[in-house]
Protein backbone atom coordinates (compact mmCIF):
# COMPACT_ATOMS: atom_id res chain seq x y z
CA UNK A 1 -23.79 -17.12 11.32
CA UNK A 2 -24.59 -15.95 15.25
CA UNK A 3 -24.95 -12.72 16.87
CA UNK A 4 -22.07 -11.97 19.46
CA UNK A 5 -25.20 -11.28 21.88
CA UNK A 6 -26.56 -14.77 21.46
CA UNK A 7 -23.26 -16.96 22.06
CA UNK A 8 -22.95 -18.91 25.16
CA UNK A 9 -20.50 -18.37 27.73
CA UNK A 10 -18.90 -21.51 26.06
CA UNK A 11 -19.12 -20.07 22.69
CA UNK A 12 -17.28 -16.76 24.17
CA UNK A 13 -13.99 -19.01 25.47
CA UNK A 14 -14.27 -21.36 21.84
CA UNK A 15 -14.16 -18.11 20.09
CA UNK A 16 -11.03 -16.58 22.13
CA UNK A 17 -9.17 -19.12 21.90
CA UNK A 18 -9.52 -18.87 17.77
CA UNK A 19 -8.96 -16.02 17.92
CA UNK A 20 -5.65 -16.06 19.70
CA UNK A 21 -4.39 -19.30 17.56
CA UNK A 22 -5.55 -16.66 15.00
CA UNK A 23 -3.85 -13.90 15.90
CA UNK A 24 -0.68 -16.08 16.79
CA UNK A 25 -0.25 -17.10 13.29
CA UNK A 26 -0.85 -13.55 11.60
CA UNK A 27 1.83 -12.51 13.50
CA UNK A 28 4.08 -15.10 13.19
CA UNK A 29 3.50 -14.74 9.29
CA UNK A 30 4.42 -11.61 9.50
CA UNK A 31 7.52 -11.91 11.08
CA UNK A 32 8.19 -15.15 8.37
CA UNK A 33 7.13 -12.01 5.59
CA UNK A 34 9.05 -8.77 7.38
CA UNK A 35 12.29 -11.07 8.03
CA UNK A 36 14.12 -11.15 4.95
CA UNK A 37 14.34 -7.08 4.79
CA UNK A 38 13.61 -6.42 8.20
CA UNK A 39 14.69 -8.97 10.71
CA UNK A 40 14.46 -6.72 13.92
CA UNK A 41 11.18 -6.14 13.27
CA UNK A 42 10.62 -9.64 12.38
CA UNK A 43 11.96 -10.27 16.02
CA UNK A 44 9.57 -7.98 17.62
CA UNK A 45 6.23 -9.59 15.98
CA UNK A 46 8.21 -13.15 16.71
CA UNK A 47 7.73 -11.68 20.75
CA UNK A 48 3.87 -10.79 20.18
CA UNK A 49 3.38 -13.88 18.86
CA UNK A 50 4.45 -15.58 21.73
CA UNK A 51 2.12 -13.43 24.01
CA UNK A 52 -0.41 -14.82 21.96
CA UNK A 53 0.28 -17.93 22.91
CA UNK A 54 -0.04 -17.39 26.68
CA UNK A 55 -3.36 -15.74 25.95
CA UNK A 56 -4.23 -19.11 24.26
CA UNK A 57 -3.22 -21.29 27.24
CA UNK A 58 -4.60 -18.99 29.84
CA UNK A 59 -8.08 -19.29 28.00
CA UNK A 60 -7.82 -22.97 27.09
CA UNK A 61 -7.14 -23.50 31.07
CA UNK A 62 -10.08 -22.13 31.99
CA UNK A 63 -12.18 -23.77 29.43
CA UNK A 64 -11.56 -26.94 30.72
CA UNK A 65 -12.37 -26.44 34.41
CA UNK A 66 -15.50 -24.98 33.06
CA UNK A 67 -16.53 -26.85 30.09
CA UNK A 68 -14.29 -30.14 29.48
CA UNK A 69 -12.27 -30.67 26.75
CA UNK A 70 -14.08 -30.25 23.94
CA UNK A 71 -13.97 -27.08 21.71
CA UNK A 72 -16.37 -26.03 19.59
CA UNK A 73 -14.94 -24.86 16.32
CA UNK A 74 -16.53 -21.29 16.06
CA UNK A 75 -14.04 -18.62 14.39
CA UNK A 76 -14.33 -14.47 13.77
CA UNK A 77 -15.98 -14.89 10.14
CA UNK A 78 -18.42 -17.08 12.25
CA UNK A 79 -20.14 -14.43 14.14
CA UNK A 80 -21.56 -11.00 12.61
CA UNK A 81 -20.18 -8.05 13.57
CA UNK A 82 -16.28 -8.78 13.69
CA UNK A 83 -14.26 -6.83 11.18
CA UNK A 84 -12.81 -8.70 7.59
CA UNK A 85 -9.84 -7.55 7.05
CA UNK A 86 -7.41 -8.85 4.15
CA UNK A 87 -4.94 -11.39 4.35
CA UNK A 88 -2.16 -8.91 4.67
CA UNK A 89 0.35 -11.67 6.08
CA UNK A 90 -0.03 -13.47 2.71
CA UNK A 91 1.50 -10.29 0.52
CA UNK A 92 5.22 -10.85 -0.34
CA UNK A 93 6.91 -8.62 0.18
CA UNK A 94 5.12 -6.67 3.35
CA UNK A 95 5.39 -3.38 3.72
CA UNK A 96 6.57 -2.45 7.55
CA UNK A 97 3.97 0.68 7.88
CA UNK A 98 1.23 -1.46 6.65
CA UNK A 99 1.86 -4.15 9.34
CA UNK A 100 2.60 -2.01 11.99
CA UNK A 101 -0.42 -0.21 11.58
CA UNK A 102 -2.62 -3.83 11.23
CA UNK A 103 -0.90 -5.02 14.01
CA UNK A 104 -2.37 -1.84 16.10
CA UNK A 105 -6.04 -2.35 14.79
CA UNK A 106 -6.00 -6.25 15.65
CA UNK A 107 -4.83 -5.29 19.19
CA UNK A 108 -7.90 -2.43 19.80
CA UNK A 109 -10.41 -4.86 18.15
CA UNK A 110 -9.37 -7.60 20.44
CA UNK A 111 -9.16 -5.68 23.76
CA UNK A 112 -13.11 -4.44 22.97
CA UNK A 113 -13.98 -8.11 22.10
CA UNK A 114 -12.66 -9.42 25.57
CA UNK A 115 -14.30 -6.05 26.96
CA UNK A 116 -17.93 -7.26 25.38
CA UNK A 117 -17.78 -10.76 26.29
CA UNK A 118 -17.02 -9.97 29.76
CA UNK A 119 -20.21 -7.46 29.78
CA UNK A 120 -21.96 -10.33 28.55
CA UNK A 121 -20.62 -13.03 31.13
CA UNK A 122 -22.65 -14.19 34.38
CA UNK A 123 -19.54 -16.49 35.30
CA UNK A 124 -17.14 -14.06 37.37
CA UNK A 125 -14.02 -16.36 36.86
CA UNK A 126 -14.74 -15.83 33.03
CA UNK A 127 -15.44 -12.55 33.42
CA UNK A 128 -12.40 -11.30 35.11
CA UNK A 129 -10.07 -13.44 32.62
CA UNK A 130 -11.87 -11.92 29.84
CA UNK A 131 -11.36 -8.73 31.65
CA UNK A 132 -7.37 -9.16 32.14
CA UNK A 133 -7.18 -10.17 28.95
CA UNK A 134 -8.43 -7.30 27.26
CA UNK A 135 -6.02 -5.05 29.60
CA UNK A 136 -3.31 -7.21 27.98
CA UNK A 137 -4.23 -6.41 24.61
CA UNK A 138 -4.57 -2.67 25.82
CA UNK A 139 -0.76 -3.02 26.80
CA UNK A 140 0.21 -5.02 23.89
CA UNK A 141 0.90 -1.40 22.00
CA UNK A 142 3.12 -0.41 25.16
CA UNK A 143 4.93 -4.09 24.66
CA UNK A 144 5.68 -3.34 21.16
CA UNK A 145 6.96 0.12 21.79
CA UNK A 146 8.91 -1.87 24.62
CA UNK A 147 10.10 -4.33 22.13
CA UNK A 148 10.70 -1.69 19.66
CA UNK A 149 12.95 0.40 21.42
CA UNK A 150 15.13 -3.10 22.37
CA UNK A 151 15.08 -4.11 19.29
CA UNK A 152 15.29 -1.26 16.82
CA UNK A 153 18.28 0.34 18.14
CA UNK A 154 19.30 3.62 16.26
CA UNK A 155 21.41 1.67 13.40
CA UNK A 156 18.73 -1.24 12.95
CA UNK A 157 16.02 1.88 12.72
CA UNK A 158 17.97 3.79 9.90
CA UNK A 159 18.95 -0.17 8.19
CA UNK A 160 15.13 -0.66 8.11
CA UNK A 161 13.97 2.64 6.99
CA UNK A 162 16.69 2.37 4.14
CA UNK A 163 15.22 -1.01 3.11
CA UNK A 164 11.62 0.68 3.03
CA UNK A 165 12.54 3.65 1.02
CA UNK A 166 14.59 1.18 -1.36
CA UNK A 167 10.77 -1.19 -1.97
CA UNK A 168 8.93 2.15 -2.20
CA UNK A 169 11.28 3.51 -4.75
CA UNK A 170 11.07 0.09 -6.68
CA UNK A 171 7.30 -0.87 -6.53
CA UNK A 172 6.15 2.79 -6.62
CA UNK A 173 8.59 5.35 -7.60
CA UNK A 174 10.38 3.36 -10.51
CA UNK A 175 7.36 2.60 -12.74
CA UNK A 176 5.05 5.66 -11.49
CA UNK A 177 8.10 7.80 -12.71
CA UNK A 178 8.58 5.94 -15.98
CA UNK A 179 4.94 6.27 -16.87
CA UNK A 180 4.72 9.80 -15.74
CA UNK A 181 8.09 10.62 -18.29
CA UNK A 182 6.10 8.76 -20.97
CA UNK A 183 2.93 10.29 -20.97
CA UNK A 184 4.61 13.44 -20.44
CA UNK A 185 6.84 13.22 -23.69
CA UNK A 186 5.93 10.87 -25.62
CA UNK A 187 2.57 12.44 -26.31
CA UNK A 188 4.02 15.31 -26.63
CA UNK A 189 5.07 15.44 -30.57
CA UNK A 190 1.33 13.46 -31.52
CA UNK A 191 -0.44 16.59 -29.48
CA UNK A 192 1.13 19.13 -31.21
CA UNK A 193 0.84 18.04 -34.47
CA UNK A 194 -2.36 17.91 -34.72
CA UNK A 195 -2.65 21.14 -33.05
CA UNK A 196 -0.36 23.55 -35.69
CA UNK A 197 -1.80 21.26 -38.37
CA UNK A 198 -5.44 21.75 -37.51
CA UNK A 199 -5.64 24.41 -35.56
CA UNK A 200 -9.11 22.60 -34.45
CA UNK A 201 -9.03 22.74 -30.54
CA UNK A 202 -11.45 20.16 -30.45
CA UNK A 203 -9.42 17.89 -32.90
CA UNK A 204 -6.27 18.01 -31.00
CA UNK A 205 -8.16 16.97 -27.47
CA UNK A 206 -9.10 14.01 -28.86
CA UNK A 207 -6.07 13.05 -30.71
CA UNK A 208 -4.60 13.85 -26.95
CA UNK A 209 -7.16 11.80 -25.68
CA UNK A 210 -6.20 8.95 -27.41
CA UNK A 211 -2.53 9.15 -27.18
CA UNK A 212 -2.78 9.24 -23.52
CA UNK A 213 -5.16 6.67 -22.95
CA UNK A 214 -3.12 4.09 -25.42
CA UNK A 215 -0.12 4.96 -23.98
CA UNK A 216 -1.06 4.28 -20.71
CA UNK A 217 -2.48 0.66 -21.82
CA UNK A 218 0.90 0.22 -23.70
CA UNK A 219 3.00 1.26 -20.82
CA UNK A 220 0.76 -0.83 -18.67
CA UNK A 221 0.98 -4.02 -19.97
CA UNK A 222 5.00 -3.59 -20.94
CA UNK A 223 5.59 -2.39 -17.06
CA UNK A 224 3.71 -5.90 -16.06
CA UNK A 225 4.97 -8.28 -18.05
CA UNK A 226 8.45 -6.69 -17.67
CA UNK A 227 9.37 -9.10 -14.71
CA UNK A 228 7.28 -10.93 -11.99
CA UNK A 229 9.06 -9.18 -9.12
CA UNK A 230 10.76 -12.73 -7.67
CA UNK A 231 13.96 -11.81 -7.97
CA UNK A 232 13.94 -7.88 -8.67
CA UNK A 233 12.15 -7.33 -5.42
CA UNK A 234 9.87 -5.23 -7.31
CA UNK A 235 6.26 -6.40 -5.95
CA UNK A 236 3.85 -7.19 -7.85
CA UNK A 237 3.34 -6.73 -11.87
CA UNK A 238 -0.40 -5.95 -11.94
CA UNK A 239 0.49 -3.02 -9.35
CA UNK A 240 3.36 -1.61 -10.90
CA UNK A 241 2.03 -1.95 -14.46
CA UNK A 242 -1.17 -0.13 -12.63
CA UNK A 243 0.73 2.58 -11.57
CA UNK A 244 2.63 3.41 -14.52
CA UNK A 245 0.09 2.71 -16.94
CA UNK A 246 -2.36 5.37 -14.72
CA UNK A 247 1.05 7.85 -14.37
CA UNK A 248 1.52 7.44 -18.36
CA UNK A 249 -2.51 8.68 -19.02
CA UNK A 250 -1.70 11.27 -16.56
CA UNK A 251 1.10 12.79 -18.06
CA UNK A 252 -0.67 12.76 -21.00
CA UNK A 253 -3.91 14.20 -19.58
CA UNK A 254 -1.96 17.24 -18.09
CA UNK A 255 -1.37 19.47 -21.53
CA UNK A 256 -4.18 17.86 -23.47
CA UNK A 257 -7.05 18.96 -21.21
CA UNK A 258 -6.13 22.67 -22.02
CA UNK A 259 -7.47 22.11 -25.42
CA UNK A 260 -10.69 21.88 -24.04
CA UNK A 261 -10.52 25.73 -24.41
CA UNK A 262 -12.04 26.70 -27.71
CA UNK A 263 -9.84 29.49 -28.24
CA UNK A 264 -6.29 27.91 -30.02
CA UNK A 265 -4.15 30.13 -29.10
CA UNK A 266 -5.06 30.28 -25.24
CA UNK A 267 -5.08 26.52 -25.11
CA UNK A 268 -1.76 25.94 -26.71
CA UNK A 269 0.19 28.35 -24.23
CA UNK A 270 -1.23 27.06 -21.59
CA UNK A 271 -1.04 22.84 -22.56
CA UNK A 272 2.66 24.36 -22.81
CA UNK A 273 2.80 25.91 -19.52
CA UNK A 274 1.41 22.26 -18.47
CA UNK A 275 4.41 21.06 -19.78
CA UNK A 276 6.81 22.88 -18.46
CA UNK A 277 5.32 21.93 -14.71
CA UNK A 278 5.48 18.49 -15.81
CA UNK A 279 8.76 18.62 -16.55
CA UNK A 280 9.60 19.92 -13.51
CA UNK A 281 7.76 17.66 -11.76
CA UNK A 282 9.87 14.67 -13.37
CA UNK A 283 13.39 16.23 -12.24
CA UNK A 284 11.84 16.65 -8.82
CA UNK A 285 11.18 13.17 -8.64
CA UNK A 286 14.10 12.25 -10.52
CA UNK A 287 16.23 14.29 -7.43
CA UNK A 288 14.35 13.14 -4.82
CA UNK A 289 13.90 9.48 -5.22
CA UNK A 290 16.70 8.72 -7.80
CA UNK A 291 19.45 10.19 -6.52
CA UNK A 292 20.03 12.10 -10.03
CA UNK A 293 21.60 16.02 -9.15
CA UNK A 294 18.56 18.74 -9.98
CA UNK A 295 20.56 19.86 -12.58
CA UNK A 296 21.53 17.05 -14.19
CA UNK A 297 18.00 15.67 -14.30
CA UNK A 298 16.81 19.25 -15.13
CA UNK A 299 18.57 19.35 -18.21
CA UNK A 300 17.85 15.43 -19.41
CA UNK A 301 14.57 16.12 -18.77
CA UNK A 302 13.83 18.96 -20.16
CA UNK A 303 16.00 18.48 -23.30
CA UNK A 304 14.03 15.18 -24.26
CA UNK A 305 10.80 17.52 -23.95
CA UNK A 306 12.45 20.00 -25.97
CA UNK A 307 13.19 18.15 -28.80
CA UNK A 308 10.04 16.23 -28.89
CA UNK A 309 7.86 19.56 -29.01
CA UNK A 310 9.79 20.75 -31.31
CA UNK A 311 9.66 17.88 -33.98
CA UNK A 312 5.40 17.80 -33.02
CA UNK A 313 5.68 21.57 -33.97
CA UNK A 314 7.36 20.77 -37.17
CA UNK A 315 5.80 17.86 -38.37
CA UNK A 316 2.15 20.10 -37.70
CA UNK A 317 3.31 22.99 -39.46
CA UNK A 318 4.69 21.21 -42.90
């Protein structure tokens, strides 16, 4: 591996012109990734790419007047200093944020790449390519916006944010909720068992402790193996069994770290004000993401919770 500061003038060109081919191809996988959900934006990274492209040829011209045609293979992960970044254009399906916002740090790392070659270049032809070049890149942010405002007219906007909100619901939303309900309720009866039957504070936190924490394995592994996201659109199992196996221990957590209070009394009043916020929290969500009226997923809600308290209650106390 070479220091940017001790490649040739040759090495400079070999490496720009990687790095557009580079480039080209990221974004050209991302408009192969963003196209099934979001083909204006698709259309827009289709037009970058292509930019790209006359970078390439622009570069590979002036190699050969200056250096003949052969081209060193020297690429980014070749030279210290560049950034790594993950192979985002690999990750089916791609979220548009995500891109957008990879797309923008690709484009400012380039333009100050071109910037420090051209500090570094004794040749004035290659320094005042490397110098136009990097004012491209600069303006490649206004030609998106450009492209963006042809492309994603009002409808296609609202079409695309729809489709986002719809994956974020389904990757995130969907098994973050399902955990959170879970750990919330399910623990519920286990927790308060223990506590009316021991009245040990320190007893009940760790039968709360457990419960949680094995619920949120359970939940994990179900959530994950559920489906592999192919079909359902659902992304990927290991992240959505992630999320709702860390929402289940959560919603566990919440009215079983009261009991860390020694007094009983004190702890159980407020694990049960924890559980009426959680249950709140859950018809939020429920209204907000799910489409479920406040009332109707107050009353679900908190009727489950109800009942299951109740039957830990009486089960403790016999």
């Amino acid at each position: 591996m070479k220091r940017f500061a001790d490649l040739s003038e040759q090495e400079i060109i070999a490496l720009a012109i990687s790095n557009e081919e580079e480039d080209n191809r990221i974004y050209r996988g991302f408009a192969d990734g963003l196209r099934p959900q979001y083909p204006k934006s698709a259309a827009m990274f289709e037009a970058m790419a292509d930019e790209e492209v006359n970078h390439r040829t622009w570069l590979f011209d002036l190699y050969r007047r200056k250096f003949g045609d052969y081209i060193p293979l020297i690429r980014r992960q070749d030279v210290k200093g560049f950034v790594r970044h993950k192979p985002l254009w690999l990750v089916r399906p791609l979220g548009l944020d995500e891109v957008r916002k990879y797309a923008e740090t690709m484009e400012y790392e380039t333009a100050r790449f071109y910037r420090r070659a051209a500090e570094l270049s004794r040749d004035a032809t290659i320094r005042q390519l490397l110098l136009k070049l990097a004012e491209a890149e600069d303006k490649h942010e206004a030609l998106a916006e450009r492209l963006e405002a042809e492309l994603l007219t009002t409808d296609a906007r609202a079409e695309e944010d729809a489709t986002a909100r719809r994956v974020f619901v389904l990757q995130y939303v969907q098994p973050g909720l399902a955990g959170l309900m879970d750990g919330s309720v399910s623990t519920l009866a286990p927790l308060f068992a223990a506590a009316f039957a021991t009245q040990n504070t320190w007893a009940t936190f760790l039968v709360g402790m457990a419960a949680s924490i094995g619920a949120g394995i359970s939940m994990g592994f179900a959530e994950a193996l559920s489906d592999d996201g192919s079909l359902t659109g659902r992304g990927s199992p290991w992240l959505r069994g992630g999320v709702c196996g860390l929402m289940t221990t959560v919603g566990g957590l919440g009215h079983t770290l009261p009991y860390l209070i020694p007094h009983f009394w004190t702890a159980t009043l407020v694990a049960f004000a924890v559980v009426i916020a959680e249950l709140a929290v859950i018809s939020w969500i429920r209204w907000k993401y799910m489409d479920t009226p406040l009332l109707s997923a107050t009353f679900q809600v908190v009727l489950g919770g109800v009942l299951v308290f109740l039957a830990g209650i009486l089960i403790g106390s016999a």
